[in-house]
Protein backbone atom coordinates (compact mmCIF):
# COMPACT_ATOMS: atom_id res chain seq x y z
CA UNK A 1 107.62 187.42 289.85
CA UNK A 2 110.92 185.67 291.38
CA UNK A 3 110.81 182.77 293.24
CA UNK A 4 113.38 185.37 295.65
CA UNK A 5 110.82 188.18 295.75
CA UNK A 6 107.72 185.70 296.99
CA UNK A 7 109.88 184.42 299.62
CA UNK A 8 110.82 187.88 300.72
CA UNK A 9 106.95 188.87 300.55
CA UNK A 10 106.54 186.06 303.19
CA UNK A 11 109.38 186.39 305.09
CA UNK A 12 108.89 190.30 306.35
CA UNK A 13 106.86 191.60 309.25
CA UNK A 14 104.47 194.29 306.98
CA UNK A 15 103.96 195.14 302.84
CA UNK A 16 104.01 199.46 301.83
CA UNK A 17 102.40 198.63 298.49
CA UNK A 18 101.29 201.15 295.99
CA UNK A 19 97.32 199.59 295.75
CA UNK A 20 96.79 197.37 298.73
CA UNK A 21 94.06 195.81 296.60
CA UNK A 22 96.38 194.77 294.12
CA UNK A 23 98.81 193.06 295.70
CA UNK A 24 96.46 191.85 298.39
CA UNK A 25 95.47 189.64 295.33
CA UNK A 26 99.15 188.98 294.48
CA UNK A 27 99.61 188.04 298.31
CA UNK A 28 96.14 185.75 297.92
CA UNK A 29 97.93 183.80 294.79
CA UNK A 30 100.87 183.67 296.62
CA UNK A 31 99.41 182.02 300.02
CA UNK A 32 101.37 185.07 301.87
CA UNK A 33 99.03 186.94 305.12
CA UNK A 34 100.46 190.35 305.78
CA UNK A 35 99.75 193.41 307.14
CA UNK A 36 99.49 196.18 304.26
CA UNK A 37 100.68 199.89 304.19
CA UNK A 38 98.95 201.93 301.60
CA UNK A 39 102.35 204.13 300.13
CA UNK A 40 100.86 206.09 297.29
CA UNK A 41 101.62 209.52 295.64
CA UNK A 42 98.47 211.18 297.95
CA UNK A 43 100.02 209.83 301.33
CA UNK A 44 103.27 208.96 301.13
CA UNK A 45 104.74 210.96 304.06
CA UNK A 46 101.97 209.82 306.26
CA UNK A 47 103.01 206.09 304.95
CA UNK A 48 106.53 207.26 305.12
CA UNK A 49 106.42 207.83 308.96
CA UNK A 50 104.69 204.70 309.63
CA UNK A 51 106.97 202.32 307.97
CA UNK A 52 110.16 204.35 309.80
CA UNK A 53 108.06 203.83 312.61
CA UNK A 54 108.26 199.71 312.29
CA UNK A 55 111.63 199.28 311.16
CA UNK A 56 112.32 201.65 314.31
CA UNK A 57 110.44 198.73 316.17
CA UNK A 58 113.28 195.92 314.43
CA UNK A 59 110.62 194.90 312.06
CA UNK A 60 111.51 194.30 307.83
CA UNK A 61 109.39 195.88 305.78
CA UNK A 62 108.66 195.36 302.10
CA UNK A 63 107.64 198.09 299.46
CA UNK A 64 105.81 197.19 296.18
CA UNK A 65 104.58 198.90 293.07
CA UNK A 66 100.90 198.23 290.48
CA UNK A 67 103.38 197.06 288.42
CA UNK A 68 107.06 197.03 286.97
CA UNK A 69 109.95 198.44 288.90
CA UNK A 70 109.56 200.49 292.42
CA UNK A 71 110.67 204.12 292.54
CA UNK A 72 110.46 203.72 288.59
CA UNK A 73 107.71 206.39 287.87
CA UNK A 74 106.08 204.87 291.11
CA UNK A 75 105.59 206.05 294.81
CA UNK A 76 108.38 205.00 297.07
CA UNK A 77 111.57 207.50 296.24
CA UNK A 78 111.24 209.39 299.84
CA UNK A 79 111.06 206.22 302.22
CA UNK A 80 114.33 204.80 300.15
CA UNK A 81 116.21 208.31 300.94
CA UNK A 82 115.15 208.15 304.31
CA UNK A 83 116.31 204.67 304.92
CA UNK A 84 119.64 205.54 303.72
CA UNK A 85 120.29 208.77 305.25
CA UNK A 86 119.16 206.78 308.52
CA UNK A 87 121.83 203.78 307.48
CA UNK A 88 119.20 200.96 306.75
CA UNK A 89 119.50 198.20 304.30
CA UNK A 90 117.84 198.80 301.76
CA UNK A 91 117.63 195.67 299.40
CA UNK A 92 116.69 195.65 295.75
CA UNK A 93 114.38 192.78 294.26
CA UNK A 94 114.61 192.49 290.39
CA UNK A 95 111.86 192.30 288.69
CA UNK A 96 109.83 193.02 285.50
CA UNK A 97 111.12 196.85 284.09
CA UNK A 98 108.95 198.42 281.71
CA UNK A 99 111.84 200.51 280.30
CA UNK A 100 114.52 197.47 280.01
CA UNK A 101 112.13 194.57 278.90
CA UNK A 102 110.76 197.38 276.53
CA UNK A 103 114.47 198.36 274.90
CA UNK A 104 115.45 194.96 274.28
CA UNK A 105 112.85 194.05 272.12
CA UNK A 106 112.74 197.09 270.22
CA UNK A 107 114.95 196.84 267.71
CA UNK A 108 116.64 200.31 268.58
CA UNK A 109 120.35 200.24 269.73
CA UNK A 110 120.26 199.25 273.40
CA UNK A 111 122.93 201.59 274.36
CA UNK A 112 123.28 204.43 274.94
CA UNK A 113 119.67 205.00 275.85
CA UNK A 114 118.14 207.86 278.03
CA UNK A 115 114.84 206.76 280.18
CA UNK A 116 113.12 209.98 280.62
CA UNK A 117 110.11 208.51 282.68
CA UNK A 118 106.67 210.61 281.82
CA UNK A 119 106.63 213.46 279.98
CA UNK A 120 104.25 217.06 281.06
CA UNK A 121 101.02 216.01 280.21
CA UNK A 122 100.26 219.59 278.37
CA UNK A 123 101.30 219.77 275.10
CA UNK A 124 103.68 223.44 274.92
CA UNK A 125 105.33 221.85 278.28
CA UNK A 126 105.77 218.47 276.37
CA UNK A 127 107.44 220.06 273.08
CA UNK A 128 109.78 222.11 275.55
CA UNK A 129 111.20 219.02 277.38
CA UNK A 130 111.31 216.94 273.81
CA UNK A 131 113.40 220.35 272.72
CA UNK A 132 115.97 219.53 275.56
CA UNK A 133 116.29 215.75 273.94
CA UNK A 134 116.02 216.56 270.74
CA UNK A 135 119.85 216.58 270.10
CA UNK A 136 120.25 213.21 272.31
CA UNK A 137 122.10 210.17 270.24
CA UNK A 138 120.83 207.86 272.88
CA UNK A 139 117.76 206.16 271.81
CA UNK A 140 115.20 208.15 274.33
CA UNK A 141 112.59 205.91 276.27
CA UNK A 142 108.91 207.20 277.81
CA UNK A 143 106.14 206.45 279.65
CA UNK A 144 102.76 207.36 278.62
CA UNK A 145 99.64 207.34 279.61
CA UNK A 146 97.19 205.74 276.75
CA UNK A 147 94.67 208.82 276.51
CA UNK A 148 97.94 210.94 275.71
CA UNK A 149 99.98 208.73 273.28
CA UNK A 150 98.63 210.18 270.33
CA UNK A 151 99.19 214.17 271.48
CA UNK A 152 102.68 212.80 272.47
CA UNK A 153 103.58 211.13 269.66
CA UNK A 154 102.16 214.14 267.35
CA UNK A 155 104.51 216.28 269.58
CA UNK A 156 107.34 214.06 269.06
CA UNK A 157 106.95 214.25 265.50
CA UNK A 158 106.85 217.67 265.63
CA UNK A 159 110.00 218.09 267.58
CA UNK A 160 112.39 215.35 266.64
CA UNK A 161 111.30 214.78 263.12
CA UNK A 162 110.40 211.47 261.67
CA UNK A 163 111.89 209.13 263.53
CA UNK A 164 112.07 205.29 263.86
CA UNK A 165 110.28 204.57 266.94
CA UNK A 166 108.58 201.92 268.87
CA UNK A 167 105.37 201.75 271.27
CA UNK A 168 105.52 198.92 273.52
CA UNK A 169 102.27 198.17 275.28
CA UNK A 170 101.30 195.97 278.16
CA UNK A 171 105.02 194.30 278.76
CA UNK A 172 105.21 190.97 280.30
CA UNK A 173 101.09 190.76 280.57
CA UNK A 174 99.12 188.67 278.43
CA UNK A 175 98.21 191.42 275.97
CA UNK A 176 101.78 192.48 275.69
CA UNK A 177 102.22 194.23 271.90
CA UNK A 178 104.94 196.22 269.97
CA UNK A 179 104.04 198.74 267.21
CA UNK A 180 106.95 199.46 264.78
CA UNK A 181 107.71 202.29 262.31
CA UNK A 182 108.58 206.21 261.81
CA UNK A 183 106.80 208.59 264.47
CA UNK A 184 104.59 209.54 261.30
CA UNK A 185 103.76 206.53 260.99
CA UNK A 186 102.75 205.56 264.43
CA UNK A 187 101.16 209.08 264.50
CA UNK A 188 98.57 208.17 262.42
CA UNK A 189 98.11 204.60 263.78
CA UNK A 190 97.07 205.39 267.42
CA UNK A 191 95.01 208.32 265.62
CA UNK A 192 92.86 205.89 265.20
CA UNK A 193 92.60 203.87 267.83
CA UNK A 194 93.74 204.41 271.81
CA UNK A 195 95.48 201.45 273.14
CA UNK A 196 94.79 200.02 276.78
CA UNK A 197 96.93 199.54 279.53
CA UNK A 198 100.46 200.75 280.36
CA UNK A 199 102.43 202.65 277.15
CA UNK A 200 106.52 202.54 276.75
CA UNK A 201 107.48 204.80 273.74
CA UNK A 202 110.90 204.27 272.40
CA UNK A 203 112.65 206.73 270.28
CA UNK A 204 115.65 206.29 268.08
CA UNK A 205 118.24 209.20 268.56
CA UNK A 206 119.25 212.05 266.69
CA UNK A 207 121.00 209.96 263.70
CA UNK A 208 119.35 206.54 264.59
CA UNK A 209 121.87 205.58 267.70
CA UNK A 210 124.51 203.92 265.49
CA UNK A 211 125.59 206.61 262.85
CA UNK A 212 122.62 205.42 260.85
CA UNK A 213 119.09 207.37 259.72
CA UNK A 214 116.46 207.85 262.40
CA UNK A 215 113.81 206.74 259.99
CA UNK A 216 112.87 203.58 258.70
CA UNK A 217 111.65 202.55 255.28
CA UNK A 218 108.83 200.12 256.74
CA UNK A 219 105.27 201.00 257.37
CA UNK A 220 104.44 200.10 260.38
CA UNK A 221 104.82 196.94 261.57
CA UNK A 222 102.97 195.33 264.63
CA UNK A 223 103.61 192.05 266.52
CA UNK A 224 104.09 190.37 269.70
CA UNK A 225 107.16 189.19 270.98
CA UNK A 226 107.16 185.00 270.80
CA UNK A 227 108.78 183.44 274.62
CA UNK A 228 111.97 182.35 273.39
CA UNK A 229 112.50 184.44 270.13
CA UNK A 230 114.32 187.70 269.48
């Protein structure tokens, strides 16, 4: 969290927040009182209307996610249209990205890279849209839920072939981890075991990115990322 972002958080009139529970506890750690707008996927033309309806009024509204990024894979993509067609400023607030903090820690070559968001959650639907990557050199980035990972990943290994890959896990939290090695080898990993908490899978592309093979020689190879180290 930037020192920017809290003061914006205290400075506007209302919060459109993703879980008003959640960041009613981010507001409570913050010292911030505001009014909340629940803006989720289940009511967010309803929450749409009402936050048109304040900035209408000359009020500044803010709009936060669970977690990571805005608009990233979260609720928020029709209010932002709206405010631009109507002319508004819409201001950005960097933050924590899933996809970016996940890809530069990877070890896979940072650009070009292709952030694909989540894929279908049934498997024939998933090996179609892997299909349409499948020929990608950019080094492919998803999101994942963790009761899928191990149908994706079997699907991804399927598709692209054994490739050197990376699942990222719980980024910037205190249980942040990064899982190393070929898609077989991760395959049979989270077999085993289904992680907890919010999944980044990181792909490398059709020859590796960088004119190189897409499959390492390593087992794989776990670790958390050390403050301060690359």
């Amino acid at each position: 969290m930037t020192t920017r972002a809290a003061e914006v958080l205290g400075e506007v009139d209302a919060i459109a927040s993703e879980d008003t529970r959640r960041t009613r506890k981010l507001l409570s750690h913050l010292g911030i009182r505001k009014p909340t707008i629940a803006c989720h996927e289940h009511n967010e033309e309803r929450a749409e209307r009402e936050v048109l309806r304040r900035l209408e009024a000359g009020e500044d509204v803010a709009l936060v996610s669970d977690a990571g990024t805005p608009l990233v894979s979260d609720p928020g993509y029709r209010l932002v249209v709206s405010c631009v067609r109507d002319g508004r400023t819409v201001v950005p607030l960097p933050g924590a990205c899933a996809p970016i903090a996940a890809l530069s820690a990877s070890g896979l070559p940072p650009v070009p890279f292709y952030f694909h968001g989540f894929l279908p959650r049934r498997s024939g639907a998933r090996r179609r849209a892997l299909e349409e990557l499948a020929a990608h050199r950019s080094t492919l980035i998803f999101f994942e839920s963790p009761r899928r990972l191990a149908g994706a990943l079997g699907d991804m290994l399927e598709v692209l072939g054994d490739r050197e890959a990376v699942v990222a896990r719980e980024l910037t939290k205190l249980h942040e981890e990064f899982v190393r090695g070929s898609l077989g080898s991760l395959v049979e990993e989270f077999g085993n075991r289904e992680p907890r908490g919010e999944v980044v899978v990181l792909v490398a592309g059709v020859d590796g990115g960088g004119g190189r093979p897409g499959r390492p020689d390593a087992d794989v190879q776990r670790g958390p990322v050390v403050p301060g180290s690359y």
